[in-house]
C-alpha atoms as a PDB file:
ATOM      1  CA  UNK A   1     -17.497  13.788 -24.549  1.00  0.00           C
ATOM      2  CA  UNK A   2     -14.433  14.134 -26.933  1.00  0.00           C
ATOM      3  CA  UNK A   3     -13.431  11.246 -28.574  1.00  0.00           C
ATOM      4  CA  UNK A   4     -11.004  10.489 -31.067  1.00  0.00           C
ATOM      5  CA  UNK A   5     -12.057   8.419 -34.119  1.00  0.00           C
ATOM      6  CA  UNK A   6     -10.132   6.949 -36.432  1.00  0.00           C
ATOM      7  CA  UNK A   7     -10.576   4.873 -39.323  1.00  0.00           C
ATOM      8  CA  UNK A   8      -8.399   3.675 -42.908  1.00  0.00           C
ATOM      9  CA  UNK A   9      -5.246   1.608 -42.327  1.00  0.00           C
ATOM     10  CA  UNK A  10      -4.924  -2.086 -44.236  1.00  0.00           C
ATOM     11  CA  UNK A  11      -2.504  -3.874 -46.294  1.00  0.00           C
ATOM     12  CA  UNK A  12      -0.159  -1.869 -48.713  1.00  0.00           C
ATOM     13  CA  UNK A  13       2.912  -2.614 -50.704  1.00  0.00           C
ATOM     14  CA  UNK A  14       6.578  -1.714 -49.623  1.00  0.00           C
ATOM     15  CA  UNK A  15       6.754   2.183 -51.695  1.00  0.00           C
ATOM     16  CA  UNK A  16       3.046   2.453 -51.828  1.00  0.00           C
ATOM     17  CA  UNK A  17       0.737   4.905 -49.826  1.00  0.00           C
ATOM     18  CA  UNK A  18      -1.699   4.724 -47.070  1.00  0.00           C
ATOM     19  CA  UNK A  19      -3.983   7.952 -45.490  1.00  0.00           C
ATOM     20  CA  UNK A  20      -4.832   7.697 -42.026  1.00  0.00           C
ATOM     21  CA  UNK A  21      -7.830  10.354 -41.155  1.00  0.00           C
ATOM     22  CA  UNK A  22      -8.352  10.961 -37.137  1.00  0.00           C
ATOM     23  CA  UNK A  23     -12.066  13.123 -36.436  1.00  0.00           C
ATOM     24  CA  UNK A  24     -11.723  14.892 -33.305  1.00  0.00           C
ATOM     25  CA  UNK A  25     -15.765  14.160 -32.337  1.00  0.00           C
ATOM     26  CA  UNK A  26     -17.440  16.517 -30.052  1.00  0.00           C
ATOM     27  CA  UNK A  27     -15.052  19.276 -30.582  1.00  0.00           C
ATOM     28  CA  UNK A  28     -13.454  21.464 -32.591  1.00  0.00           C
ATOM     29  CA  UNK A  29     -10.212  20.901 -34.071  1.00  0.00           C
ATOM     30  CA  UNK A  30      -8.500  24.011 -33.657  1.00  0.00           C
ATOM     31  CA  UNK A  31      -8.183  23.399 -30.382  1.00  0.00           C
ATOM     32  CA  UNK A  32      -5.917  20.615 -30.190  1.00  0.00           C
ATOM     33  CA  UNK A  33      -2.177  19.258 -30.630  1.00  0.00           C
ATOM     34  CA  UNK A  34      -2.696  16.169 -31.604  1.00  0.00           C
ATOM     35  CA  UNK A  35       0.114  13.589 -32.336  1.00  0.00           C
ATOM     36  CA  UNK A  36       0.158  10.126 -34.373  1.00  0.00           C
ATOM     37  CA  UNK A  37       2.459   7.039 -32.594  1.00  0.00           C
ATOM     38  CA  UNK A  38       2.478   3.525 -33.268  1.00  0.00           C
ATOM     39  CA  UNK A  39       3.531   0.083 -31.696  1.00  0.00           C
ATOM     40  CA  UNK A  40       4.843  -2.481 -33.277  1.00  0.00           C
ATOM     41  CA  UNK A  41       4.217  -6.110 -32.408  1.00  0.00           C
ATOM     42  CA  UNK A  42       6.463  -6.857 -29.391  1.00  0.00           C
ATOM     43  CA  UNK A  43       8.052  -3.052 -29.347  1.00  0.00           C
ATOM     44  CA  UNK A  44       7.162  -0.313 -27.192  1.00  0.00           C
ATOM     45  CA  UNK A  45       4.945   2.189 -28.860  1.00  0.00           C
ATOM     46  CA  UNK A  46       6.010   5.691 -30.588  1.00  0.00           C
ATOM     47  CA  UNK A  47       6.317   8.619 -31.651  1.00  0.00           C
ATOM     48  CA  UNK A  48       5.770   9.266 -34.818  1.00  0.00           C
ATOM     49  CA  UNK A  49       4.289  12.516 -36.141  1.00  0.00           C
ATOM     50  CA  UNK A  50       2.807  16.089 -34.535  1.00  0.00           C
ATOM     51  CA  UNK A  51       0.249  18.927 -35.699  1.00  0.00           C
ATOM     52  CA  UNK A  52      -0.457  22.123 -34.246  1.00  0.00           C
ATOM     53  CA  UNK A  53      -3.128  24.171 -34.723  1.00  0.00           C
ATOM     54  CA  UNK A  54      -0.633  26.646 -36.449  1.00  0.00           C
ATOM     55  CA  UNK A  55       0.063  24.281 -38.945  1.00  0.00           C
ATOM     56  CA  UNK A  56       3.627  23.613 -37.340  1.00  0.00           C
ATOM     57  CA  UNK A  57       4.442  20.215 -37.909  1.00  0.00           C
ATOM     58  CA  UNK A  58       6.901  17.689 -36.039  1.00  0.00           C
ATOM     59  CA  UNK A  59       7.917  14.474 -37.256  1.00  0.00           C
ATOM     60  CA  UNK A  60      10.037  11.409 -36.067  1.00  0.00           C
ATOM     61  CA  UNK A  61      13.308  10.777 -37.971  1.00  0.00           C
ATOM     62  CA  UNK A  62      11.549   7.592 -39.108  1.00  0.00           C
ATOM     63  CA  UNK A  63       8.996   9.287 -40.625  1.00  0.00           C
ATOM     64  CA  UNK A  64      10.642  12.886 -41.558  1.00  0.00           C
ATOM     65  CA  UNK A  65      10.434  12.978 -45.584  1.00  0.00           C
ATOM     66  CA  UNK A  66       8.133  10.668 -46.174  1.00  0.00           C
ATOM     67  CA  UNK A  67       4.708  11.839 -44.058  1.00  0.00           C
ATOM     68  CA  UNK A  68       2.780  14.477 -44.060  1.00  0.00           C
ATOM     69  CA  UNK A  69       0.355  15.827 -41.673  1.00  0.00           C
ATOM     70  CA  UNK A  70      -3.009  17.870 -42.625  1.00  0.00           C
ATOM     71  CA  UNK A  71      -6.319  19.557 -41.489  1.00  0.00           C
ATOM     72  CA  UNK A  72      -9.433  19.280 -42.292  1.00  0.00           C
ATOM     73  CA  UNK A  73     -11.093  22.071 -40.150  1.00  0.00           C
ATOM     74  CA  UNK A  74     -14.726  21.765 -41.898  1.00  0.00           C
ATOM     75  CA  UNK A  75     -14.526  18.224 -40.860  1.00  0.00           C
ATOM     76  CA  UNK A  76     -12.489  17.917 -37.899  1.00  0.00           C
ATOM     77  CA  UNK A  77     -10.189  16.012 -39.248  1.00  0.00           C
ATOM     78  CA  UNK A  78      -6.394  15.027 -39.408  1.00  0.00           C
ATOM     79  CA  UNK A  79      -4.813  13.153 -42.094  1.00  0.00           C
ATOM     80  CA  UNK A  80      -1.345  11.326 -41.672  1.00  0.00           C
ATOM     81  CA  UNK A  81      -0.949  10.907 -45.631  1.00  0.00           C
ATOM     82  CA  UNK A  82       2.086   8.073 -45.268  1.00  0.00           C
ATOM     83  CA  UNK A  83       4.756   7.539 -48.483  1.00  0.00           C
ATOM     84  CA  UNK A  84       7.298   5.195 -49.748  1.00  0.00           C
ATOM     85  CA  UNK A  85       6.302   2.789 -46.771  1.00  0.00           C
ATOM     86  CA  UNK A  86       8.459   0.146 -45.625  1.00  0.00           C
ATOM     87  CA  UNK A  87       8.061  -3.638 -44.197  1.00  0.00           C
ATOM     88  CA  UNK A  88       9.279  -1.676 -40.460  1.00  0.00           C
ATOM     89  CA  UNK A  89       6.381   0.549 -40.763  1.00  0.00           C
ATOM     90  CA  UNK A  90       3.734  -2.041 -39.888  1.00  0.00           C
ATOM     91  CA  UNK A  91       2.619  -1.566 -36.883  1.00  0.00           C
ATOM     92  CA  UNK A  92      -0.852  -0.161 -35.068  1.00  0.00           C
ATOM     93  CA  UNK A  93      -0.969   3.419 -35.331  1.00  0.00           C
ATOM     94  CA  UNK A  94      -2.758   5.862 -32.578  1.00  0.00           C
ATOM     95  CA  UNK A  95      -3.961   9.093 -33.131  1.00  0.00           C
ATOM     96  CA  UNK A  96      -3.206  10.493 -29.937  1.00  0.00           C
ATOM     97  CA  UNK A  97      -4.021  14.227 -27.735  1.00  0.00           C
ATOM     98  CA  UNK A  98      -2.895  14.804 -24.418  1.00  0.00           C
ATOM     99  CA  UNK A  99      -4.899  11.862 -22.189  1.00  0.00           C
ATOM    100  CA  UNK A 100      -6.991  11.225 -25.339  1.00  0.00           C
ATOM    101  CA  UNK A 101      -6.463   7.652 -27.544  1.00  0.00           C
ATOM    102  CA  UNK A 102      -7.958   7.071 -30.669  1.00  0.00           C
ATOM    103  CA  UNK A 103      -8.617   3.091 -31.305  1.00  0.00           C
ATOM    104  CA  UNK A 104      -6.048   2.349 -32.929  1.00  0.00           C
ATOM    105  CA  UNK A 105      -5.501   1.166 -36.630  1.00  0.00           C
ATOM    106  CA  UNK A 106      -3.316  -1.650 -38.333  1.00  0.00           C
ATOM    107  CA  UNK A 107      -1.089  -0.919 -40.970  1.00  0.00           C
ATOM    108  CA  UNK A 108       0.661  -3.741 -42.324  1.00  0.00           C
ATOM    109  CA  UNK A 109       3.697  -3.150 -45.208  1.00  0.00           C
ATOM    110  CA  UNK A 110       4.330  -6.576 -47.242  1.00  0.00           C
ATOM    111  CA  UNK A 111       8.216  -6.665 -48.589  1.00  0.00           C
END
């Protein structure tokens, strides 16, 4: 059974950093789109951030310039590597691939 996994998140500093890894488990990587969204309390989730397998990259305006997206294919993993962050940007974010949900993780950005 493929699951998503996801771990990292917590409480940062508007302008600091936060990495948020995503393991594709029972699977391998390469196979997979796989997309980042979040929802923030009392707002409808989305998009935020997308990875191919080809390394082609799409981001949300919100996010464009500030994220980056990586693999890790010896260890399955994704990495949303977030900069600059700001109070708006807390929120639970989802690793997400096609009907597939990760479990979620909070971010929360103090002013």
């Amino acid at each position: 059974q493929v699951q998503l996994l996801q771990s990292g998140g917590g409480l940062v500093q508007a302008g600091g950093s936060l990495s948020l890894p995503c393991v594709v488990s029972g699977d391998t990587i390469s196979r997979y789109i796989l997309r980042w969204y979040r929802q923030a309390p009392g707002k409808d989730r989305e998009f935020v951030a997308e990875s191919h397998w080809n390394t082609q990259v799409v981001f949300a305006d919100s996010a464009r310039g500030r994220f980056t997206i990586s693999r890790d294919n010896s260890k399955n993993t994704m990495y949303l590597q977030m900069n600059n962050l700001k109070p708006e940007g807390t929120a639970v974010y989802y690793c997400n691939s096609a009907d597939l949900w990760g479990q979620g993780t909070q971010v929360t950005v103090s002013s």
